[in-house]
C-alpha atoms as a PDB file:
ATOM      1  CA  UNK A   1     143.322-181.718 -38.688  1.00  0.00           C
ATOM      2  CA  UNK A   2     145.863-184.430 -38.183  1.00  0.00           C
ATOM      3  CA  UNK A   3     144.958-188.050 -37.343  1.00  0.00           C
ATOM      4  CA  UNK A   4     146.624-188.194 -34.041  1.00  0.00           C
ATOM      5  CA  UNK A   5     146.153-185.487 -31.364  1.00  0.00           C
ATOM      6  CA  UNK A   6     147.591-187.060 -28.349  1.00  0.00           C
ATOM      7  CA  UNK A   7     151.182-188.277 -29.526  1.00  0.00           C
ATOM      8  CA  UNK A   8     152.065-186.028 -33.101  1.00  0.00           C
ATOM      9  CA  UNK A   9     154.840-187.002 -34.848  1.00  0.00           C
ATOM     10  CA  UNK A  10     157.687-184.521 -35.428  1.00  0.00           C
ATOM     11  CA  UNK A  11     156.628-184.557 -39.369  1.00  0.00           C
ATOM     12  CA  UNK A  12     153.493-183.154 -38.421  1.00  0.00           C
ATOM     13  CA  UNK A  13     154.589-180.470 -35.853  1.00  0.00           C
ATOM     14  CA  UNK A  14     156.788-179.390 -38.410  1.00  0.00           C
ATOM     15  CA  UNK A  15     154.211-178.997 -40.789  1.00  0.00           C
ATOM     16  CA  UNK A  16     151.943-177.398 -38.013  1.00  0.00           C
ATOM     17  CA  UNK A  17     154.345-174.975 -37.071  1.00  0.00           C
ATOM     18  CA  UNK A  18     155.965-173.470 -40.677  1.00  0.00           C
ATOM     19  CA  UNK A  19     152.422-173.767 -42.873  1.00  0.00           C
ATOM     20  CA  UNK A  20     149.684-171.052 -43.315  1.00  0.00           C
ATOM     21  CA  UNK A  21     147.209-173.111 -43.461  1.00  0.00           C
ATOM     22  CA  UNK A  22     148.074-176.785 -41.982  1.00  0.00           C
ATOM     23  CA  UNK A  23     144.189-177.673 -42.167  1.00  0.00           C
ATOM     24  CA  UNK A  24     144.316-177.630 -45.967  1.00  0.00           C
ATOM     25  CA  UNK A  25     147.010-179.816 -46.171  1.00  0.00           C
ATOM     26  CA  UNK A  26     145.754-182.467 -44.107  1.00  0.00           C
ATOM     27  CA  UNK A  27     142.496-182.609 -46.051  1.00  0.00           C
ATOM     28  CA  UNK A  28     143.981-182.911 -49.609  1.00  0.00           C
ATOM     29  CA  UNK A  29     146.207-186.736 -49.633  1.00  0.00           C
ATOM     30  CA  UNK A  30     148.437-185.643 -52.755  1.00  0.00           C
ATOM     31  CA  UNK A  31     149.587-181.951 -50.288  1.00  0.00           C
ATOM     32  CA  UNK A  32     149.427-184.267 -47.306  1.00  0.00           C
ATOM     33  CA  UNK A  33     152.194-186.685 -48.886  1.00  0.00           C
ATOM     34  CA  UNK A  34     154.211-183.955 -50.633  1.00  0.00           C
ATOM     35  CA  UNK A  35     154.826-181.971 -47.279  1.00  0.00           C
ATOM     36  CA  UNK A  36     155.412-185.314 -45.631  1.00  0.00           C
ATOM     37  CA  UNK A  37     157.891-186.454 -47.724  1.00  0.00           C
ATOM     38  CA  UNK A  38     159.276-183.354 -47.830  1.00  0.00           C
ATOM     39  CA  UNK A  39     160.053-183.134 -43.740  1.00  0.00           C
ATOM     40  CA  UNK A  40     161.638-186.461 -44.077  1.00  0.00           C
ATOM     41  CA  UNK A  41     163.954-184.993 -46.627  1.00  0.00           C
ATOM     42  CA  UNK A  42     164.686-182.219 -43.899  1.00  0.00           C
ATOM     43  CA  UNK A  43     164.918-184.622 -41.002  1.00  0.00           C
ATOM     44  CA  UNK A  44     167.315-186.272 -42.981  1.00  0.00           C
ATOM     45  CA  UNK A  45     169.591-183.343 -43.438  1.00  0.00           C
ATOM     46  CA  UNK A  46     168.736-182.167 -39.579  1.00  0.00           C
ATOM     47  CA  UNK A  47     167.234-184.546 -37.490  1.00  0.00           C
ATOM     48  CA  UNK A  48     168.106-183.021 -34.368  1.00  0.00           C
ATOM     49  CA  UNK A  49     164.290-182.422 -32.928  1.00  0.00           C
ATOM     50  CA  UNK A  50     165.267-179.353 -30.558  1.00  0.00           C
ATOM     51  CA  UNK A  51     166.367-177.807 -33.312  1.00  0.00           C
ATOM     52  CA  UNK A  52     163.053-177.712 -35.147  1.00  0.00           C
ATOM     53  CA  UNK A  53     161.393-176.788 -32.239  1.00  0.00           C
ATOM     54  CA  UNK A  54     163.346-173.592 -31.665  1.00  0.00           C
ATOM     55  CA  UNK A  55     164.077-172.385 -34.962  1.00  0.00           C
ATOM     56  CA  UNK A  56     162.356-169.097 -35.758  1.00  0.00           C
ATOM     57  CA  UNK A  57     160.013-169.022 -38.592  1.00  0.00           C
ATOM     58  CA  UNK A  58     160.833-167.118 -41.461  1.00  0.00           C
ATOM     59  CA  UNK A  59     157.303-166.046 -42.645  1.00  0.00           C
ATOM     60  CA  UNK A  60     153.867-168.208 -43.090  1.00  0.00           C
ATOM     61  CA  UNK A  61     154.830-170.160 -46.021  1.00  0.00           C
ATOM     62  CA  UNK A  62     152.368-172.307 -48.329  1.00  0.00           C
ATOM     63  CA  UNK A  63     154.619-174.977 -48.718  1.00  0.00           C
ATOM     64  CA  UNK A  64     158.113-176.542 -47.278  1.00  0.00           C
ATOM     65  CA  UNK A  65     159.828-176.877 -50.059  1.00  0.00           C
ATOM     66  CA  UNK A  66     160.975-173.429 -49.591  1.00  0.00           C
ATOM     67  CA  UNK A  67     163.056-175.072 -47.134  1.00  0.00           C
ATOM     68  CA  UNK A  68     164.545-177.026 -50.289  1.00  0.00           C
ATOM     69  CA  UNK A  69     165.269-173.875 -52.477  1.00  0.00           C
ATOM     70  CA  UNK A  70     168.426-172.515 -52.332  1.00  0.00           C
ATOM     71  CA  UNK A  71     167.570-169.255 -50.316  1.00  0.00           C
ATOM     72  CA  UNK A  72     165.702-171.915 -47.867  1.00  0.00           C
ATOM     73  CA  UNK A  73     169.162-173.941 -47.631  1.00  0.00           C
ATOM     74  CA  UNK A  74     170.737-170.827 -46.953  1.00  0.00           C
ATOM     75  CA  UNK A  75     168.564-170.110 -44.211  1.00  0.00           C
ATOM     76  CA  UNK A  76     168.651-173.604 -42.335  1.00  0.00           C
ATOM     77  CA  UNK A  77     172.366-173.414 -42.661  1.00  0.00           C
ATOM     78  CA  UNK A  78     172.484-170.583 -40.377  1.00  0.00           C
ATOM     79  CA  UNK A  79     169.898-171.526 -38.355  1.00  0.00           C
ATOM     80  CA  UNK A  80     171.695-174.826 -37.809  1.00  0.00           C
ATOM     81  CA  UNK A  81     174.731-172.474 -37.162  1.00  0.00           C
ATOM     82  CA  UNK A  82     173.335-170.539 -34.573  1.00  0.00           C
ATOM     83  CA  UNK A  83     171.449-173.662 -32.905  1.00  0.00           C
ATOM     84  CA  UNK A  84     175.188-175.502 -32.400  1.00  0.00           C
ATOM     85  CA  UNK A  85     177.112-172.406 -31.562  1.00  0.00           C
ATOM     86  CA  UNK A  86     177.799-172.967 -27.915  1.00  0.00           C
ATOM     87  CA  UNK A  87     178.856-169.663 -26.520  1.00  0.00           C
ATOM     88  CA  UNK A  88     179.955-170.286 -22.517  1.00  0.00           C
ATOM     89  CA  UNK A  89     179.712-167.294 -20.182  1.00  0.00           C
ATOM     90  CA  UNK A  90     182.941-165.975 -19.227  1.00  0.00           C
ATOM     91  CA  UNK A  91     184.864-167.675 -15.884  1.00  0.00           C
ATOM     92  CA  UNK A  92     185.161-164.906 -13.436  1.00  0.00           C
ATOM     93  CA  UNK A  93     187.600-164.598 -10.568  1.00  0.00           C
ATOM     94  CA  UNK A  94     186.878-162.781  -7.178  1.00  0.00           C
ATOM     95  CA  UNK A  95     189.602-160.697  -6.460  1.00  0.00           C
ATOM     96  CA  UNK A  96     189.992-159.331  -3.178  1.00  0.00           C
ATOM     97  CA  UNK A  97     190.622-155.990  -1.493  1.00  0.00           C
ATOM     98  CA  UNK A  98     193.782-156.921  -0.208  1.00  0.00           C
ATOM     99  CA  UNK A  99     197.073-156.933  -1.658  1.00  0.00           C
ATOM    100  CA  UNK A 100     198.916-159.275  -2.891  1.00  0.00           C
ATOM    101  CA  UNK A 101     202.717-159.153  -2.712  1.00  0.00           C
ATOM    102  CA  UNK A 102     205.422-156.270  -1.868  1.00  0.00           C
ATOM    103  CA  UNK A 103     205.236-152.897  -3.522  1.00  0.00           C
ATOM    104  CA  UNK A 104     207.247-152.038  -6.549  1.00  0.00           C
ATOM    105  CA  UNK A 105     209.093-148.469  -7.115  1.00  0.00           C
ATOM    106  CA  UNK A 106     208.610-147.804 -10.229  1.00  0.00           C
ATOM    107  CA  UNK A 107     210.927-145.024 -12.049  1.00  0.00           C
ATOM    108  CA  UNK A 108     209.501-142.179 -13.815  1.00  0.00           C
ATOM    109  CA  UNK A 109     209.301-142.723 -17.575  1.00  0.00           C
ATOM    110  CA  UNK A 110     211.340-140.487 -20.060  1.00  0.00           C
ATOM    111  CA  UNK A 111     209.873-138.407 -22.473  1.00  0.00           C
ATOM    112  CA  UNK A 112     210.416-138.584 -25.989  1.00  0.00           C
ATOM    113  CA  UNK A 113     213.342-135.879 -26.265  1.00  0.00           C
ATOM    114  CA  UNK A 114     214.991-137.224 -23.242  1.00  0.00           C
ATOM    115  CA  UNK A 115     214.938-141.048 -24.251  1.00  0.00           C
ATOM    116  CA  UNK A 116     216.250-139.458 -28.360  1.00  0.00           C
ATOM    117  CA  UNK A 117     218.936-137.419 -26.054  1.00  0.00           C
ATOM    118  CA  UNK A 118     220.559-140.250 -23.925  1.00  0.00           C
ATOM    119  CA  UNK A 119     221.223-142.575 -26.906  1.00  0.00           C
ATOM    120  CA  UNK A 120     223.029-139.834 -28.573  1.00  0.00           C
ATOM    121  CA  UNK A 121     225.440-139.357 -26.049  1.00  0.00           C
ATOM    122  CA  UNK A 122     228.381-142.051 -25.954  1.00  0.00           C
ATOM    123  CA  UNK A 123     229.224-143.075 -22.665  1.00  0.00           C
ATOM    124  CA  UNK A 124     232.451-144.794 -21.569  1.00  0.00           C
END
């Protein structure tokens, strides 16, 4: 278990969250410092701390390095995406019953032959 239960660092929610088996690595120094280092490398890149809190996991993984291989870059680049789209809900007006302004007569619309036979006629 990690050293500090009351105030955990980000580095080790990060490796609480993503690991299989975080108890392992806490026990073993040379895993400890690997995965350690290897969330500093990632809070480097992102070190916005919502962000690691509400990205999905991709799977139980054994180590983060994944994270470090390209198909792991690939995914924190659209997780990142997705985390700083900002998609506002649409503004929407009331419009009421009522009308608004005087009505318009509006003039039948031609047909196709009609429209074809009025510009072939030449008018003076």
């Amino acid at each position: 278990m990690r050293r500090s239960k009351k105030n955990p660092t980000i580095n080790q929610l990060i490796i609480e969250k993503f690991l299989k088996d975080p108890n392992a690595i806490w026990k073993d120094k040379n895993s400890r410092m690997r995965e350690l280092g290897t969330t500093k490398k990632l809070l480097d890149k992102y070190p916005n701390k919502r962000f690691w809190f509400r990205m999905n996991i991709p799977f139980e993984m054994e180590s983060l390095l994944w994270f470090l291989a390209p198909k792991g870059k690939e995914y924190l680049l659209t997780e990142w995406n997705k985390f700083k789209l900002d998609l506002k809900a649409e503004k929407k007006y009331s419009i009421g019953s009522r009308k608004i302004g005087k009505a318009k007569k509006i003039n039948k619309t031609k047909s196709l032959l009609e429209f074809l036979r009025d510009g072939s006629e030449k008018k003076e």
